[in-house]
C-alpha atoms as a PDB file:
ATOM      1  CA  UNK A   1     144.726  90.459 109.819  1.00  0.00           C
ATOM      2  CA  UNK A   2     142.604  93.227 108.649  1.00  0.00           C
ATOM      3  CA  UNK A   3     144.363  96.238 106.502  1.00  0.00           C
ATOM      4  CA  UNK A   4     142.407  99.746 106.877  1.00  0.00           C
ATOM      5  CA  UNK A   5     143.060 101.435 103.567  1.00  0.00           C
ATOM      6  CA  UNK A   6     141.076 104.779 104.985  1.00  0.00           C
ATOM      7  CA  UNK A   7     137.721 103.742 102.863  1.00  0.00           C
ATOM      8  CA  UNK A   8     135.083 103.539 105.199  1.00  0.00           C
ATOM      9  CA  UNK A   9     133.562  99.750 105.039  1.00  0.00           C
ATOM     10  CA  UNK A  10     130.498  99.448 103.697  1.00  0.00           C
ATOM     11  CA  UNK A  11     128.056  99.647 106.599  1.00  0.00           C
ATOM     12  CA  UNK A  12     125.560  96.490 106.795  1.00  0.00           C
ATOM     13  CA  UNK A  13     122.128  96.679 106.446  1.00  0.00           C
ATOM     14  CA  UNK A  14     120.610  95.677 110.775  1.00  0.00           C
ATOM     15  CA  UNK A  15     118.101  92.818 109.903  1.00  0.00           C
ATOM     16  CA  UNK A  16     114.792  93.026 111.699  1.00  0.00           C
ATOM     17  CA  UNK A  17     112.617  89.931 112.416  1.00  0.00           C
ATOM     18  CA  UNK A  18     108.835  90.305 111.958  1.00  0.00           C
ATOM     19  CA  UNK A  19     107.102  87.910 113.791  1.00  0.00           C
ATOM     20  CA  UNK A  20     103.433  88.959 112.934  1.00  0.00           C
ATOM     21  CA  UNK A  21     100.624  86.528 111.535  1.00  0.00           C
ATOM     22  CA  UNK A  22      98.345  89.411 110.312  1.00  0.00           C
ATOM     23  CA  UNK A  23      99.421  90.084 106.534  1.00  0.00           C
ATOM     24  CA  UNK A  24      98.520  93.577 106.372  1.00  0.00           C
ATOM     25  CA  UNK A  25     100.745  94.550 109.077  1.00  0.00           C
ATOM     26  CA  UNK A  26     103.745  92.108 107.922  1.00  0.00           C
ATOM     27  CA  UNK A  27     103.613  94.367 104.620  1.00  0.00           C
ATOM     28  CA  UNK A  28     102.985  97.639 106.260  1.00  0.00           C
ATOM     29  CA  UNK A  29     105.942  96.798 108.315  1.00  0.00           C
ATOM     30  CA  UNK A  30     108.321  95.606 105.340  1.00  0.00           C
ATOM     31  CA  UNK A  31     107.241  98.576 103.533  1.00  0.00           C
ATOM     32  CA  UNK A  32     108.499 101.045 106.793  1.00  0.00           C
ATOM     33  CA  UNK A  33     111.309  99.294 107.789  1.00  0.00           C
ATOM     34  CA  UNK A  34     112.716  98.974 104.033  1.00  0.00           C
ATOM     35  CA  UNK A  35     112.033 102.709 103.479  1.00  0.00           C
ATOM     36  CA  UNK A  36     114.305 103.445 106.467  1.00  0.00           C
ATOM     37  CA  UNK A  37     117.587 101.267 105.303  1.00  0.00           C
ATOM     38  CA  UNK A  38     116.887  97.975 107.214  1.00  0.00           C
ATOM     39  CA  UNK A  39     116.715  94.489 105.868  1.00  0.00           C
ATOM     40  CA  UNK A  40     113.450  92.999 106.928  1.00  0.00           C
ATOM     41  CA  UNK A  41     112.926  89.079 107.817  1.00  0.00           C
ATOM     42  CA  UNK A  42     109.194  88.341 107.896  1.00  0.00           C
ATOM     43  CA  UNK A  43     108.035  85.017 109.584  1.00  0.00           C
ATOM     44  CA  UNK A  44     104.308  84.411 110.603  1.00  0.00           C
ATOM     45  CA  UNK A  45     104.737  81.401 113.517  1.00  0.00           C
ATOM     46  CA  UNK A  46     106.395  81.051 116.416  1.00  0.00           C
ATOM     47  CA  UNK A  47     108.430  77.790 114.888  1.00  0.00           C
ATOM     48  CA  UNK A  48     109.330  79.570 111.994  1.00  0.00           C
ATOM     49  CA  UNK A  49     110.415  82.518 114.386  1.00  0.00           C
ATOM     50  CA  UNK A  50     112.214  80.057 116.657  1.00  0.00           C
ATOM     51  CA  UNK A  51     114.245  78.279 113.434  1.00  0.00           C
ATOM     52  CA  UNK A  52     115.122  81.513 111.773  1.00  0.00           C
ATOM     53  CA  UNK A  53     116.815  82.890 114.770  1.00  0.00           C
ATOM     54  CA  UNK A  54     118.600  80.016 115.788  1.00  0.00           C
ATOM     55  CA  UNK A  55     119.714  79.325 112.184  1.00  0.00           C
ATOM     56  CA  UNK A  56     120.776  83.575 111.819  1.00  0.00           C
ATOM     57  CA  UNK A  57     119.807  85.604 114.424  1.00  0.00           C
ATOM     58  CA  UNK A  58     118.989  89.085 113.375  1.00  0.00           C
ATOM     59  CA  UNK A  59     120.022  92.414 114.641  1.00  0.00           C
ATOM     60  CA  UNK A  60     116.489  93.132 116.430  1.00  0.00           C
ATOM     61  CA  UNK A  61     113.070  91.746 116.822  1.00  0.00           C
ATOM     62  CA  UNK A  62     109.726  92.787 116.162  1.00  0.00           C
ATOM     63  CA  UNK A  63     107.435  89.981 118.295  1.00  0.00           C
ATOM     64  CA  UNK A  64     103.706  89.869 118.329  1.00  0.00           C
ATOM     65  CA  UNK A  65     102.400  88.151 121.481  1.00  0.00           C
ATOM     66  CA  UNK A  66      99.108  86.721 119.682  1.00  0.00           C
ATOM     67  CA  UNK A  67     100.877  84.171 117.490  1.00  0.00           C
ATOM     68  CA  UNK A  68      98.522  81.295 116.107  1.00  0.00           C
ATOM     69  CA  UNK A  69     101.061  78.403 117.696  1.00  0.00           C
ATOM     70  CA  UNK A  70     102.744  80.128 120.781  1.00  0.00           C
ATOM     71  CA  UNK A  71     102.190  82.980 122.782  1.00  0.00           C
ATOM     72  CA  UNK A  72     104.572  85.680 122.357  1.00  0.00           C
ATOM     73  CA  UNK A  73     106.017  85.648 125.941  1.00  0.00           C
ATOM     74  CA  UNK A  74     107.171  81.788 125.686  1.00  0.00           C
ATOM     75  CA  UNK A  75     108.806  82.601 122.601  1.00  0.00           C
ATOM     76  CA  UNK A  76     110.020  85.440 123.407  1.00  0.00           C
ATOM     77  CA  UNK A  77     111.776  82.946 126.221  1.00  0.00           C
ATOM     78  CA  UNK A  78     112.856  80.199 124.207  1.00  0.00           C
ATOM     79  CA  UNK A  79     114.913  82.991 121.668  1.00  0.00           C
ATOM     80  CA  UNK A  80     116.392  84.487 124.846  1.00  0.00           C
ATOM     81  CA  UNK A  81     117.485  80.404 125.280  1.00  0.00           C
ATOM     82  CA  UNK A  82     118.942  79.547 122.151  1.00  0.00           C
ATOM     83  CA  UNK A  83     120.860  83.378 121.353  1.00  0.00           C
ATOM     84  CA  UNK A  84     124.219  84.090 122.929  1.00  0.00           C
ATOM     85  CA  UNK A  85     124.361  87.367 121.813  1.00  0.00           C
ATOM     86  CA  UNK A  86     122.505  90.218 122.748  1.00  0.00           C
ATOM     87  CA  UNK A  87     119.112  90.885 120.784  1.00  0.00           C
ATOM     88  CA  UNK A  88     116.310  93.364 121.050  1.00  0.00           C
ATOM     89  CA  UNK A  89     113.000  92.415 121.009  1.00  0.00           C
ATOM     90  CA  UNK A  90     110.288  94.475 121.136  1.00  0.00           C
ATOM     91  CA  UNK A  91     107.094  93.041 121.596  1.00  0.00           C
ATOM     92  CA  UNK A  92     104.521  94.517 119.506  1.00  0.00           C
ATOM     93  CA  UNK A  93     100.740  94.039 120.622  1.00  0.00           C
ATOM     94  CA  UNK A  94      97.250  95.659 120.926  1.00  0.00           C
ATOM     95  CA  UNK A  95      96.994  94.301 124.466  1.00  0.00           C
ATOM     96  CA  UNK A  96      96.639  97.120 126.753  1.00  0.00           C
ATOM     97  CA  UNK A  97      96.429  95.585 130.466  1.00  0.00           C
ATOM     98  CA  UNK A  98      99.729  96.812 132.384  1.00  0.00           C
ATOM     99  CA  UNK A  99      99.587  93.510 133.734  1.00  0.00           C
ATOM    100  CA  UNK A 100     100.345  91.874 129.981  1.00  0.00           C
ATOM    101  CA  UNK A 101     102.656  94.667 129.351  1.00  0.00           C
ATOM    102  CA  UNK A 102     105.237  93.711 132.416  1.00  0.00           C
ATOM    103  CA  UNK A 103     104.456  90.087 131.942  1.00  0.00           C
ATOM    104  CA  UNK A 104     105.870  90.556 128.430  1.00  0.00           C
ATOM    105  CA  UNK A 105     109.491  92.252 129.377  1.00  0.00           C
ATOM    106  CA  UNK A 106     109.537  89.893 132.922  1.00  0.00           C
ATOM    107  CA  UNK A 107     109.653  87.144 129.556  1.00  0.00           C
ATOM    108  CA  UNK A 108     112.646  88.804 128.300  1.00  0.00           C
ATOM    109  CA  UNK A 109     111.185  91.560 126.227  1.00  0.00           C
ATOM    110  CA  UNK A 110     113.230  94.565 125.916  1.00  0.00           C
ATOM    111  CA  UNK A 111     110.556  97.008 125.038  1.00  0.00           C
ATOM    112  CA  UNK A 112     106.526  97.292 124.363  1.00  0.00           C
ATOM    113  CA  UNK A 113     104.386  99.179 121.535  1.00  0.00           C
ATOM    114  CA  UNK A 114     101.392  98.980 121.430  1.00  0.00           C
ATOM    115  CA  UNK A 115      98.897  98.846 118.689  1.00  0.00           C
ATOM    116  CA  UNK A 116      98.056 100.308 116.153  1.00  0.00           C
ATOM    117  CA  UNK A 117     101.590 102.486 116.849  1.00  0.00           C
ATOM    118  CA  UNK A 118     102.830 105.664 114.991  1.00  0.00           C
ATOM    119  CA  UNK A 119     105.150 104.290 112.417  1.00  0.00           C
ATOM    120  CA  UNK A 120     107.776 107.163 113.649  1.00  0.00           C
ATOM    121  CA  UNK A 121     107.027 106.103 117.196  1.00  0.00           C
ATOM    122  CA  UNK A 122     108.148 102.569 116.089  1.00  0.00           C
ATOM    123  CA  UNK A 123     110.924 103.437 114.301  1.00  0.00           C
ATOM    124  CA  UNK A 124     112.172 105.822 117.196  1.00  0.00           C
ATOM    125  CA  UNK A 125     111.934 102.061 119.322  1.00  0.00           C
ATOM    126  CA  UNK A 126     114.322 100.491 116.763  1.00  0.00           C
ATOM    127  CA  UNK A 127     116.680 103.518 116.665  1.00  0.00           C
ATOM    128  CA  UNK A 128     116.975 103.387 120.289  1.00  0.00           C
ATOM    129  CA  UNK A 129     117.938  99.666 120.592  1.00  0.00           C
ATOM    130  CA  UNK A 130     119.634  98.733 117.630  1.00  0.00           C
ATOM    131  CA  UNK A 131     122.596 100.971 118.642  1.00  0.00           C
ATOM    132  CA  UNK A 132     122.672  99.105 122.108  1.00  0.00           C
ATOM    133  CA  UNK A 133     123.044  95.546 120.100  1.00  0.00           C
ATOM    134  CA  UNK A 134     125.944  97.192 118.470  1.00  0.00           C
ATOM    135  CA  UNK A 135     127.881  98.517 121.489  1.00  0.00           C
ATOM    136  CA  UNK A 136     127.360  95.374 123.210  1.00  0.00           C
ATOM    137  CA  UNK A 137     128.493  93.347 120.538  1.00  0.00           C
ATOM    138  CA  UNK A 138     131.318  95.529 120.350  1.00  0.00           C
ATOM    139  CA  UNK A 139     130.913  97.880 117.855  1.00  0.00           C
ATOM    140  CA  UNK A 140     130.857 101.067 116.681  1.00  0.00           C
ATOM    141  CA  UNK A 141     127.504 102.787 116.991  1.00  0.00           C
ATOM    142  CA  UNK A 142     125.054 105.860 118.458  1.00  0.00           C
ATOM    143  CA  UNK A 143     121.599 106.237 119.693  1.00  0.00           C
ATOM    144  CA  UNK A 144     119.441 108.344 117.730  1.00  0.00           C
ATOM    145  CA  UNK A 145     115.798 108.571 117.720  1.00  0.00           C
ATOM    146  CA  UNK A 146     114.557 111.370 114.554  1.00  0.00           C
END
């Protein structure tokens, strides 16, 4: 049983998966996503990706589709296997072909940015889904992009 005193409950910090081999941009987006409140989870493989999720799955994730072990759409698949609950990903990739761009959300992707993106454009992404996870997981939340 849960007793409301009137306190608001501390609001939890939405964890963000980086899946991004290049080291530059893994810190660039640590350094953006930790400015703006969230709680970023960096991995760097596909396996690592795969094992983090399935061990905690975060609140949203940020997927590169050139991974050195797996392309980004199969693993964008095999999370969409092994989470019950609703999770954004957002593919994140420099690959501008419309073709790659709807082969990546027919995988299971729920949005696409390409690079090199406007960190506020990014962010605006996030904004936009994380509130979704929220309501669909039943809580209490509302879209807001600025």
């Amino acid at each position: 049983m849960t007793i409301h005193t009137g306190a608001q409950a501390p609001q939890l910090q939405p964890t963000i998966m980086i899946v991004e081999d290049d080291t530059n941009l893994q810190i660039l987006l640590v350094e953006l996503l930790e400015s703006e409140g969230y709680r970023p989870v960096v991995t760097s493989s596909g396996a690592q990706a795969l094992q983090a999720v399935a061990a905690s799955p975060p609140d949203l994730v940020l997927l590169d589709l050139g991974l050195p072990d797996i392309h980004g759409q199969q693993l964008c698949q095999q999370i969409r296997a092994v989470v019950e609950n609703p999770l954004p990903i957002l593919m994140v990739s420099a690959q501008r072909d419309p073709r790659q761009v709807l082969a990546a959300l027919h995988a299971g992707a729920d949005d696409y940015v390409r690079k090199p993106f406007a960190p506020d454009e990014l962010l605006c992404q996030i904004r936009a889904h994380l509130p979704l996870t929220a309501l669909l997981r039943d809580e209490t939340a509302q879209p807001r992009c600025g």
